[in-house]
Protein backbone atom coordinates (compact mmCIF):
# COMPACT_ATOMS: atom_id res chain seq x y z
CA UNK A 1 -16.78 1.95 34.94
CA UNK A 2 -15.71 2.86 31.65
CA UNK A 3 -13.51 5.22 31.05
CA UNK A 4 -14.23 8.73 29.06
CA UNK A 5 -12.03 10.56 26.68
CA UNK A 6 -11.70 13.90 29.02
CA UNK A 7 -10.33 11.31 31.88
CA UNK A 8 -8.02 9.77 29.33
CA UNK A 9 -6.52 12.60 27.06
CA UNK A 10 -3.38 11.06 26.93
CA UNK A 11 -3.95 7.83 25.39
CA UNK A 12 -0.74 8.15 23.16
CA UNK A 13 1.38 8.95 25.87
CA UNK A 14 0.15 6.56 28.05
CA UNK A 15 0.92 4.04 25.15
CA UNK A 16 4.76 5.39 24.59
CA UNK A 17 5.51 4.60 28.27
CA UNK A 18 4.21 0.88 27.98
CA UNK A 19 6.67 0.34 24.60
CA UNK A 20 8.99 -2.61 24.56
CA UNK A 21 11.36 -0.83 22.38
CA UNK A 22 12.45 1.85 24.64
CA UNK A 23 16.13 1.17 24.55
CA UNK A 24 16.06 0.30 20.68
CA UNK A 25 14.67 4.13 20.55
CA UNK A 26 17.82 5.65 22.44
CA UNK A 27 20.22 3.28 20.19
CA UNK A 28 18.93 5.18 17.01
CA UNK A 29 18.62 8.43 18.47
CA UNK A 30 22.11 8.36 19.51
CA UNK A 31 23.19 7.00 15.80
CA UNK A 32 20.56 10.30 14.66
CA UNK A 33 22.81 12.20 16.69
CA UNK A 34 25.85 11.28 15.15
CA UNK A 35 24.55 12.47 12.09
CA UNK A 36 24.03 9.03 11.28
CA UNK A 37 21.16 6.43 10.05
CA UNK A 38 20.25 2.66 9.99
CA UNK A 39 21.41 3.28 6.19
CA UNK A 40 25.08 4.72 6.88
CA UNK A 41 25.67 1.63 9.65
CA UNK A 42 28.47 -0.91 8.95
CA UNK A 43 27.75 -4.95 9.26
CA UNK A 44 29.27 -4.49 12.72
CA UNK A 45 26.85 -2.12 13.89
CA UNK A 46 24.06 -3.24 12.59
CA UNK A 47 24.93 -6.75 13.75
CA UNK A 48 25.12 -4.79 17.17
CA UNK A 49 21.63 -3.85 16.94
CA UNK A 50 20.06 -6.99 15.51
CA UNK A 51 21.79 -8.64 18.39
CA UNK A 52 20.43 -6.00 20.27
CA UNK A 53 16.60 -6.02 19.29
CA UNK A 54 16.58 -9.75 19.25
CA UNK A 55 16.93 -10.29 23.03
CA UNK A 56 14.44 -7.45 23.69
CA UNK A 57 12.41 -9.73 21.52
CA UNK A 58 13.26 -12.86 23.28
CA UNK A 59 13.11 -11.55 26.23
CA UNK A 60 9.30 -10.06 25.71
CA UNK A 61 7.76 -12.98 24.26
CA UNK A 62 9.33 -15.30 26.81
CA UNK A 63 7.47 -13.56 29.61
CA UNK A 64 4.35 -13.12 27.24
CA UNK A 65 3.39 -15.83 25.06
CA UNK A 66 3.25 -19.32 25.61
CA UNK A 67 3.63 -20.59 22.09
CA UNK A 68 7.09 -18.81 21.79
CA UNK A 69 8.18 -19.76 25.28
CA UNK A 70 7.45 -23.51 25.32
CA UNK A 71 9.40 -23.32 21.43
CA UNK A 72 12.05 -21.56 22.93
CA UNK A 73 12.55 -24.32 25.82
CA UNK A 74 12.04 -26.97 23.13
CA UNK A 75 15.06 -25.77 21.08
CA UNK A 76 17.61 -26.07 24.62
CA UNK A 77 16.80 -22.49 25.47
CA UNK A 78 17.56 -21.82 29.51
CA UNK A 79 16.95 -18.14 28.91
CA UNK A 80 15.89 -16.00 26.21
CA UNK A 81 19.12 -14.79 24.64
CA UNK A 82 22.02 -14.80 21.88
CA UNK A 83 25.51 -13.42 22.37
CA UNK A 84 26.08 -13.10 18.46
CA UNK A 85 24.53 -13.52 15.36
CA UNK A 86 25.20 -16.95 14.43
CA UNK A 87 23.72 -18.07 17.17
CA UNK A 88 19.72 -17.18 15.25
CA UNK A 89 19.63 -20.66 13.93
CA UNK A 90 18.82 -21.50 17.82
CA UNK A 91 15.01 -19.60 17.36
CA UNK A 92 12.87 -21.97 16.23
CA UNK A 93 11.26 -21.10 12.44
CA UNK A 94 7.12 -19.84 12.50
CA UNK A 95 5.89 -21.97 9.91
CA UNK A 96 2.65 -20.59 8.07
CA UNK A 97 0.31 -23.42 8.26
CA UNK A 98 1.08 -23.25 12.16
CA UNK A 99 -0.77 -19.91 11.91
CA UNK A 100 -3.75 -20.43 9.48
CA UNK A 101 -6.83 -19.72 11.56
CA UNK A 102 -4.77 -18.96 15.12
CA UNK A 103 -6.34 -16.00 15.46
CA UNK A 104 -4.38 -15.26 18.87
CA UNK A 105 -0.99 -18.29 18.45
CA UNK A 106 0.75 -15.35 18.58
CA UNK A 107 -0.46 -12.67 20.41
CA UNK A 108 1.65 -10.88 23.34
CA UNK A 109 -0.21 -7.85 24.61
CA UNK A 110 -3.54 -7.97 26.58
CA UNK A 111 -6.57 -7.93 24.39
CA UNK A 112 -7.61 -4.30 25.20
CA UNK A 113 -4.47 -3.05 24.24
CA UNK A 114 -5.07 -4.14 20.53
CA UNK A 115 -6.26 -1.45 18.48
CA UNK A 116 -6.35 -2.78 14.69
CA UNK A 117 -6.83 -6.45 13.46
CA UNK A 118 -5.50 -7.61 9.89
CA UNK A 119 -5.74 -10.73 8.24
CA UNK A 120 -4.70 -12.61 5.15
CA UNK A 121 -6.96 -13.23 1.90
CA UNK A 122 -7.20 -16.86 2.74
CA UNK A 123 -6.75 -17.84 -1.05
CA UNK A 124 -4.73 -20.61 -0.54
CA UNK A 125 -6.92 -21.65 2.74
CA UNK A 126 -7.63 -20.10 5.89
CA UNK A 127 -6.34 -16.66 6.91
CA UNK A 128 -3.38 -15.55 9.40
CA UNK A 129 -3.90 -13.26 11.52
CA UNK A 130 -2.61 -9.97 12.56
CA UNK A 131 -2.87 -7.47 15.67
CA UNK A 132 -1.22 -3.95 16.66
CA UNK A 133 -1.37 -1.90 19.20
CA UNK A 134 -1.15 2.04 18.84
CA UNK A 135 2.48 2.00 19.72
CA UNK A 136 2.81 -0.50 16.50
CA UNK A 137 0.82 1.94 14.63
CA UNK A 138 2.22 4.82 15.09
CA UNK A 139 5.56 4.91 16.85
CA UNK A 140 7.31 2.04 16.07
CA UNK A 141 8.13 2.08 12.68
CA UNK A 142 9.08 5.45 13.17
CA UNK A 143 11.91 4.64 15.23
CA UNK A 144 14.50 3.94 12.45
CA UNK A 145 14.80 6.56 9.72
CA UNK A 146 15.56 6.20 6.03
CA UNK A 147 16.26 9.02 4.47
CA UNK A 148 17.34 8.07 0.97
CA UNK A 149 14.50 5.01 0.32
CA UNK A 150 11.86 8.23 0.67
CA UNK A 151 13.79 10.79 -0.74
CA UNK A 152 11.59 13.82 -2.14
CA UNK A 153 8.44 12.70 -0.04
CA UNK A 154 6.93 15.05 2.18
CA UNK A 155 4.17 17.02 3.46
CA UNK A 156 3.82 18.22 -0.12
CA UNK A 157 2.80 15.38 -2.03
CA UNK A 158 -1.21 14.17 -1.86
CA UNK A 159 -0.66 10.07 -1.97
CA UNK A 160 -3.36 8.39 -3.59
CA UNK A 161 -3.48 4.65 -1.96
CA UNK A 162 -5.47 2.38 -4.93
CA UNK A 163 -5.40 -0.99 -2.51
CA UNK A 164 -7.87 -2.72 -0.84
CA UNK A 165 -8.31 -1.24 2.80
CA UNK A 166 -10.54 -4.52 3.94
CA UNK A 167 -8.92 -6.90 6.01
CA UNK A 168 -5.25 -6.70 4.68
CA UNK A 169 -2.77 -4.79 5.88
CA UNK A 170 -0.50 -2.58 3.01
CA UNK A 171 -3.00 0.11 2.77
CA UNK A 172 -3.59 1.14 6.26
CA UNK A 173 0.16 0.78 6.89
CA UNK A 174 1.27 3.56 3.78
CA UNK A 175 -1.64 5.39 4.76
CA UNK A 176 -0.35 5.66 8.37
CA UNK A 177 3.32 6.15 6.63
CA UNK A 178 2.42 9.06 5.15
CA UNK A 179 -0.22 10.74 6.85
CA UNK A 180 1.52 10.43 10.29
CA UNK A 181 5.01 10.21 9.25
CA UNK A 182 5.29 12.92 6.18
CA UNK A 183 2.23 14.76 7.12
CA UNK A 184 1.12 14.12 3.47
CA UNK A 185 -2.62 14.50 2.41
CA UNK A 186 -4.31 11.01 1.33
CA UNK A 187 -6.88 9.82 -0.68
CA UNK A 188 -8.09 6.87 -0.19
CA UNK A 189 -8.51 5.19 -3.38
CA UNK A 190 -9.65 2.04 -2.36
CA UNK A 191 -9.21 -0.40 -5.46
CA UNK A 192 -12.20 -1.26 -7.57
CA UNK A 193 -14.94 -1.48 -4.53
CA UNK A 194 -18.30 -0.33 -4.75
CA UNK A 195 -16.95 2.73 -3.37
CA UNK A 196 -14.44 3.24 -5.81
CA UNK A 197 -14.91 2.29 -10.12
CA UNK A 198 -12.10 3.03 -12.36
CA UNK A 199 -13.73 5.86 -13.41
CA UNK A 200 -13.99 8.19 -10.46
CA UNK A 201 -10.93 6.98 -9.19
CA UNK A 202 -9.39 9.01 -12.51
CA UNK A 203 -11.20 11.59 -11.66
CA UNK A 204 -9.93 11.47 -8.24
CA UNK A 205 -6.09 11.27 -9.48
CA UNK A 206 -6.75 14.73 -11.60
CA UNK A 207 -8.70 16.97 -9.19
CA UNK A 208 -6.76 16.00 -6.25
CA UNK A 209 -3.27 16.44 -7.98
CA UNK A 210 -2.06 13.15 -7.01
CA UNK A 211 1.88 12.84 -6.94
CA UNK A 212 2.37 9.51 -5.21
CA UNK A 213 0.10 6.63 -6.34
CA UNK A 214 0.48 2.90 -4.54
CA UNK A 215 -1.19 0.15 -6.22
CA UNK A 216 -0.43 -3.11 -7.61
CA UNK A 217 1.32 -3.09 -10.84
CA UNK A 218 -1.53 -4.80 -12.73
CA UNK A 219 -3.75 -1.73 -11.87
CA UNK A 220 -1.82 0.78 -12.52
CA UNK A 221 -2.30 -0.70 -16.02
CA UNK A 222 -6.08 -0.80 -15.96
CA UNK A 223 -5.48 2.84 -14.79
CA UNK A 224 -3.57 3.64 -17.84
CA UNK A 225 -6.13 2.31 -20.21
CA UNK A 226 -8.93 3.80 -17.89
CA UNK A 227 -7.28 7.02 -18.28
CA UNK A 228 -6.82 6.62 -22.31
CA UNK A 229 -10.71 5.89 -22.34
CA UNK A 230 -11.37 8.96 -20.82
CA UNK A 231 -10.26 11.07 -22.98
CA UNK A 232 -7.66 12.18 -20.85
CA UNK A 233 -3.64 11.72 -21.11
CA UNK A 234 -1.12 10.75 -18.61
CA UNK A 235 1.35 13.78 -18.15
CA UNK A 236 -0.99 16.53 -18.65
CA UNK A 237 -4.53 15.86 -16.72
CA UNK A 238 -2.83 12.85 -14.22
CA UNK A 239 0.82 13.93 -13.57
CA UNK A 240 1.67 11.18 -10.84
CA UNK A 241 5.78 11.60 -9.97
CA UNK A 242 6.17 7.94 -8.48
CA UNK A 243 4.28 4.91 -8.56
CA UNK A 244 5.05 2.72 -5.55
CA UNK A 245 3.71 -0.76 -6.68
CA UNK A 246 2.95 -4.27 -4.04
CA UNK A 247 0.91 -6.89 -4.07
CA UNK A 248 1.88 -8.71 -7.06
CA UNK A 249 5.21 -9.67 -8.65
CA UNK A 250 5.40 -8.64 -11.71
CA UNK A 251 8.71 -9.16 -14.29
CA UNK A 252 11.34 -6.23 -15.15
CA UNK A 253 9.81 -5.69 -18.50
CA UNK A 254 6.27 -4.88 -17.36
CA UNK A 255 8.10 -2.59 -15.11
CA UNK A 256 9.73 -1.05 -18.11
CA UNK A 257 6.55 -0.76 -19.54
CA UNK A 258 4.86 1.00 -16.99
CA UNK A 259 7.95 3.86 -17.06
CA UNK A 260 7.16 4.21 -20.64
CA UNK A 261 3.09 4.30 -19.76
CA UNK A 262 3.48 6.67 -16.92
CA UNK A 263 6.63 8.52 -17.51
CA UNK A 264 7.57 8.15 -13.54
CA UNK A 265 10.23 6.90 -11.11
CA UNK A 266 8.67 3.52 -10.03
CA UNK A 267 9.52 2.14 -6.39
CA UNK A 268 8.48 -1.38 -6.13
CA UNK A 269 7.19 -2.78 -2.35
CA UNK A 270 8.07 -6.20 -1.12
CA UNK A 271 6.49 -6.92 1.93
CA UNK A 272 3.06 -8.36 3.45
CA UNK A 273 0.25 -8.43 5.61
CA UNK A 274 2.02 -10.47 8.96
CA UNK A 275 5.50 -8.37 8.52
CA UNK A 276 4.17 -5.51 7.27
CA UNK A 277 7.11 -3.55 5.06
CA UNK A 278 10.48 -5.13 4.59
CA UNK A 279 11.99 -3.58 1.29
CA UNK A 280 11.75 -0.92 -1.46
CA UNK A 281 13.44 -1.52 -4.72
CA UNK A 282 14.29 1.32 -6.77
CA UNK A 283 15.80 -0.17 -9.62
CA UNK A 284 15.07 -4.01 -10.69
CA UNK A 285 18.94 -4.81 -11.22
CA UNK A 286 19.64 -3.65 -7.45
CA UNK A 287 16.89 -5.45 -5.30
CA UNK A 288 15.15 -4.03 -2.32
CA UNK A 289 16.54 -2.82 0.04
CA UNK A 290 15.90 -4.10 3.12
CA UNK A 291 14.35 -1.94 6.07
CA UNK A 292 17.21 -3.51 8.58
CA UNK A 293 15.72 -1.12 11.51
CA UNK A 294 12.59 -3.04 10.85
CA UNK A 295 13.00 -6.45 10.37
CA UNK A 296 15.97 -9.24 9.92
CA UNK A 297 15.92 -11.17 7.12
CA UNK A 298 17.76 -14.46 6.38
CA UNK A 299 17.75 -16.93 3.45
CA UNK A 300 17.86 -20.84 4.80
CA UNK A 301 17.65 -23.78 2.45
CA UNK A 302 15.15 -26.67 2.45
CA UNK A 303 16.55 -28.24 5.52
CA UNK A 304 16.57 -24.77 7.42
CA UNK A 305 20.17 -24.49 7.44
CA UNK A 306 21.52 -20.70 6.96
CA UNK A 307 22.90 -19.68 3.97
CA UNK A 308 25.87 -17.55 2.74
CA UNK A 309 25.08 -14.21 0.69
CA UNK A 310 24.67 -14.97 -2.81
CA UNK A 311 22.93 -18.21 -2.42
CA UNK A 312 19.29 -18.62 -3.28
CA UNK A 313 16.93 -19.73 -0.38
CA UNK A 314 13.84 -19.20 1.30
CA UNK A 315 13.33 -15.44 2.85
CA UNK A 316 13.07 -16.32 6.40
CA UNK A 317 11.55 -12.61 8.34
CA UNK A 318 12.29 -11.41 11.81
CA UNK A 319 9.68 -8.16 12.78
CA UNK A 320 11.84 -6.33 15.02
CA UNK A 321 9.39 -3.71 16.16
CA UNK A 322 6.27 -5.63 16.56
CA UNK A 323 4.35 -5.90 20.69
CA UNK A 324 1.27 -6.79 19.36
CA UNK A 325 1.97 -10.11 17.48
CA UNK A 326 5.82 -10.27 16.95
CA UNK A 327 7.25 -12.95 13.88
CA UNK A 328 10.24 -14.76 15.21
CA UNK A 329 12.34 -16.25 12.03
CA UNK A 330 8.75 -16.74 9.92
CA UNK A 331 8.98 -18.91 6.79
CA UNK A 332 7.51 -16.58 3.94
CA UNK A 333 7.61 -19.09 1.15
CA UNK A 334 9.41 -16.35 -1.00
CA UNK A 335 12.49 -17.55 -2.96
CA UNK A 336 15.42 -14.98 -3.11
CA UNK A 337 19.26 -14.29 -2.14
CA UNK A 338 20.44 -11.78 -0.02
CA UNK A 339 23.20 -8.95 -1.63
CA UNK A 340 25.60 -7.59 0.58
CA UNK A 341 26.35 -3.75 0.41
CA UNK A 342 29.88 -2.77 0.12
CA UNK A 343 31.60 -0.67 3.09
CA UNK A 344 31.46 2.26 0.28
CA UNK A 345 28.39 2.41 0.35
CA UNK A 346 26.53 5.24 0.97
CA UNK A 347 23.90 3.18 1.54
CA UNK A 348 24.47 0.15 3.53
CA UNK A 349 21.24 -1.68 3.57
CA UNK A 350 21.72 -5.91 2.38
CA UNK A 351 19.71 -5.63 -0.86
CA UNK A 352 17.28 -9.10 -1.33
CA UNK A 353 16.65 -10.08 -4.44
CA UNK A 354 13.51 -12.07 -5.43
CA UNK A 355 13.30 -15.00 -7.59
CA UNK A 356 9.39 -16.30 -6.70
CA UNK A 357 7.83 -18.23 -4.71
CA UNK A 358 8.41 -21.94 -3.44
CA UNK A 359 5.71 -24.46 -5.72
CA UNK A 360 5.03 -21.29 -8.08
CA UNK A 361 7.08 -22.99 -11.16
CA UNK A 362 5.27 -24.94 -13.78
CA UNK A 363 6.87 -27.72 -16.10
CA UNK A 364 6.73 -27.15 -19.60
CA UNK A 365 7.74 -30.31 -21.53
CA UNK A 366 10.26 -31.24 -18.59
CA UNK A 367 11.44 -27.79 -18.52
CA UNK A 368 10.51 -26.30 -14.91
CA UNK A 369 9.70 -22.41 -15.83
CA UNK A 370 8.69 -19.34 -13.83
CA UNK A 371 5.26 -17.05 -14.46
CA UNK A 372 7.41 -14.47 -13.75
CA UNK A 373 10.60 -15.16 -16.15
CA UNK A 374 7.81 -16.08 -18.80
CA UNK A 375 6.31 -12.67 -18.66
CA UNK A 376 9.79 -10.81 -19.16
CA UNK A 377 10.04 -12.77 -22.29
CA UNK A 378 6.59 -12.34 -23.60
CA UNK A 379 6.85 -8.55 -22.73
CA UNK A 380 9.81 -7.77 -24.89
CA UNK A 381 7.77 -7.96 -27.77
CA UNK A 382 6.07 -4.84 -28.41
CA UNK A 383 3.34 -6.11 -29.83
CA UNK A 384 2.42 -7.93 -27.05
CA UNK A 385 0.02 -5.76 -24.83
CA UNK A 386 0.06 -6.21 -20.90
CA UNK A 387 -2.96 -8.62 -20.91
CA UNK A 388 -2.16 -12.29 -21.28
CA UNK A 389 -2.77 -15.96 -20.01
CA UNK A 390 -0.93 -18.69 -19.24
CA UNK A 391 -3.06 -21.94 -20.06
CA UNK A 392 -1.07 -25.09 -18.63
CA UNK A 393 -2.33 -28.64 -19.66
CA UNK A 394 -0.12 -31.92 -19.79
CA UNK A 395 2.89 -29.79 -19.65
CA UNK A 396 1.97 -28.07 -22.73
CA UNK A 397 1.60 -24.28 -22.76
CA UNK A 398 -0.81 -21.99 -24.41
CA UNK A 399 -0.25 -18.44 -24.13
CA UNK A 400 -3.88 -16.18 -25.17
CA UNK A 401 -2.58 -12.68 -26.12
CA UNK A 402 -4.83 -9.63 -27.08
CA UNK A 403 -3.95 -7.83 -30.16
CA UNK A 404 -3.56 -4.06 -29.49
CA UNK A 405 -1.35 -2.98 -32.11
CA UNK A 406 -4.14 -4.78 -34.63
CA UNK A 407 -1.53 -7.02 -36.65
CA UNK A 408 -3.03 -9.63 -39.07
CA UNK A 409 -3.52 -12.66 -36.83
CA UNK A 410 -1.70 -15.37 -37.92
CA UNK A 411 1.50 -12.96 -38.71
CA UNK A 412 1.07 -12.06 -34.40
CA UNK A 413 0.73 -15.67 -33.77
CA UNK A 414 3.65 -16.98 -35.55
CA UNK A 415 6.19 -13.75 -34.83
CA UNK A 416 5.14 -14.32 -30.46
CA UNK A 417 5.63 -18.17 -31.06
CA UNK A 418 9.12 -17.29 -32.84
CA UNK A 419 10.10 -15.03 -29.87
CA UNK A 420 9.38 -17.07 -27.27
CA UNK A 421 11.91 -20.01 -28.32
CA UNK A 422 14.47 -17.58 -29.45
CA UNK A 423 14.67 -15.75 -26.28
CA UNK A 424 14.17 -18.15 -23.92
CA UNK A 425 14.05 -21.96 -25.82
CA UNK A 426 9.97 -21.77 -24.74
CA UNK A 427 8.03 -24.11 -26.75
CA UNK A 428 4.64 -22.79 -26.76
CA UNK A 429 1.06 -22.40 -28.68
CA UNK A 430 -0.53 -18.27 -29.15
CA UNK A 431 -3.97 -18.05 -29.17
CA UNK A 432 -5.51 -14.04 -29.73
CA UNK A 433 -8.47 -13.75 -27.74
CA UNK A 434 -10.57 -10.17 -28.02
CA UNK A 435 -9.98 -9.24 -24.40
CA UNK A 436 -8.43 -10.61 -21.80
CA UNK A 437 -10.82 -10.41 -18.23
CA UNK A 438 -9.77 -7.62 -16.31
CA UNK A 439 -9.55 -8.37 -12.58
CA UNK A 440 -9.43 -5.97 -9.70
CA UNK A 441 -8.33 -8.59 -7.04
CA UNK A 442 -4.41 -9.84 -7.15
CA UNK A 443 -3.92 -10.67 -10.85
CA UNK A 444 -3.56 -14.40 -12.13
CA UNK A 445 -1.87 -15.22 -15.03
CA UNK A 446 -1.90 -18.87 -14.98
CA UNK A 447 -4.54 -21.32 -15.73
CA UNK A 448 -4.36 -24.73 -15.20
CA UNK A 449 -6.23 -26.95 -17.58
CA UNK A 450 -6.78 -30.43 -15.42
CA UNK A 451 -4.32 -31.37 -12.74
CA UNK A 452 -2.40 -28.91 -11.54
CA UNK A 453 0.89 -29.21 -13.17
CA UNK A 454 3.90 -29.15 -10.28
């Protein structure tokens, strides 16, 4: 007989009593207690809890999904625990083609206790697949507190979210963050849907008073000119204080020139739809910091192998406070090196610095170059706008500008070829094209003109 809501009125609580994570919530409200957060711990301590939060992990999937467990006894394991740190290597790595359409590989909860699905885009084949339960929703990441990553954010600020809400998982997950966390009004933004043109979503960011706006850094450019169109001005009809951008990578300079653009703090989000949030940079030149409450991260090298701070790896993520569909040591694909804090500190969170993506280089006349690096350099000319192609064929590069400071053309092609060797020895072609295609999906700078070029 099914159940109604007046015989169930306590559906949260009855969730809270069923969480994993029980003990993990008395370790931080003792370190609350002390006056203290997972951003004031020392190595020690947080190596404590890591330790800590890993066997609970262990331990749960052991009993509760076969996948893990037959891994786990593949790898020597006699029972699901470390004693220290090093020992991590032991946990087998979650590889991402192992996922890619396994809707449930993962899944450690009964099916009725799931009560949101996520999934991948699928670009580069089929999706992976994501499931939490209420608990994951709405009580788990709440567990650890970080002060200083959100200063200033409260119940005060109306957070406009301009991401896609289908399928993925960022939007839902700051819209839960602040709603539920900060008691903040949100408007749902969406980005670019049917629901949702450029045009009222302006509107929307001046009648609602929007101080927090999350987006993708490539939109909050088509915002910008959007706005500009409009007839309105940033600063005196759209007065956003910080834009928290995801989705995309994007190079320090087109950073800079969103500050300059919007005239805000910008907090950049490094994170995704399987681990959900895992760091918040505030400045490029320090990294993210990482959410240690949340999730472990390591850096390994090709072979797997572990290695030292300072050395440049693969981003290999631990969720920590996942039931649903927990990641044990998953391979991201991300390239980056991991910063220890000093003992100083105030804030003692590893910082993890990004340096792209594994297979996202191209070779330009048997130099092996970055999208990302390539950008920075383009950027730093001024008269360069923030629309712009890569066109790769037979390692030769083509770079299509537009021309929004209206320069004679041949004077814009020659300076931009000019800059690009003398700032970063880039042999290249310029072509100005009258507009670059604006897209409202995850931005793609590169074209590939026959084989790919690898």
């Amino acid at each position: 007989m099914t159940q109604t809501l007046s015989e169930n009125p306590n559906l949260f609580e009855r969730e809270l009593e069923t969480s994993i994570f029980a003990d993990l919530n008395h370790f931080f409200k003792d370190v609350h207690t002390r006056g203290q957060t997972i951003e004031s711990l020392n190595k020690s301590e947080k190596d404590d809890y890591h330790i800590l939060a890993l066997n609970i992990l262990l331990e749960y999937v052991w009993k509760n999904n076969d996948y893990y467990r037959e891994k786990l006894i593949e790898k020597g394991f006699t029972q699901p625990k470390i004693t220290h740190m090093t020992d991590i290597d032991k946990i087998p790595f979650l590889e991402k083609d192992q996922l890619k359409g396994n809707r449930d590989l993962l899944l450690s909860v009964d099916q009725t206790r799931i009560t949101q699905y996520h999934l991948t885009s699928g670009t580069t084949g089929k999706p992976i697949y994501n499931a939490l339960t209420l608990n994951d929703q709405y009580y788990h990441d709440a567990i650890p507190s970080y002060p200083t990553l959100y200063e200033g954010d409260s119940y005060k600020d109306v957070v406009g979210i301009a991401l896609p809400y289908e399928f993925a998982q960022p939007a839902l997950g700051f819209h839960r963050l602040y709603q539920f966390i900060f008691g903040a009004a949100i408007v749902s933004l969406g980005k670019g849907g049917y629901m949702a043109p450029l045009d009222k979503t302006v509107e929307a960011l001046d009648q609602f008073n929007i101080s927090i706006l999350i987006t993708t850094p490539s939109y909050a450019a088509l915002l910008a000119e959007q706005i500009k169109s409009m007839g309105l001005s940033i600063g005196e009809h759209v007065n956003i204080r910080k834009l928290m951008l995801t989705g995309e990578g994007c190079s320090p300079q087109f950073i800079t020139r969103l500050k300059e653009i919007w005239n805000c703090e910008i907090h950049q989000i490094y994170g995704s739809t399987e681990c959900g949030l895992v760091g918040i940079q505030h400045n490029v030149e320090d990294g993210y910091q990482v959410l240690e409450g949340n999730v472990l991260v390591e850096i390994v090298d090709e072979t797997g192998t572990p290695l030292e701070n300072g050395e440049i790896g693969e981003i290999v993520i631990t969720t920590l406070l996942r039931e649903a569909m927990p990641f044990l040591r998953y391979k991201t694909g991300d390239i980056g090196f991991i910063q220890e804090s000093t003992e100083d500190a105030k804030n003692k969170l590893n910082r993890l610095h990004l340096r792209g993506r594994k297979g996202g280089t191209f070779t330009i006349e048997g130099i092996e170059y970055s999208p990302i690096l390539l950008e920075h350099f383009l950027l730093m000319n001024p008269d360069v706008g923030l629309w712009f192609r890569f066109v790769i064929e037979d390692e030769e590069l083509t770079i299509e500008i537009e021309n929004p400071n209206g320069i004679e053309e041949d004077e814009l092609v020659d300076q931009v070829k000019r800059h690009m060797y003398s700032v970063g020895g880039v042999v290249c072609e310029v072509s100005v094209v009258e507009g670059i295609e604006r897209h409202y999906s995850k931005v793609n700078r590169v074209l590939y003109k026959g084989e790919k070029n690898v």
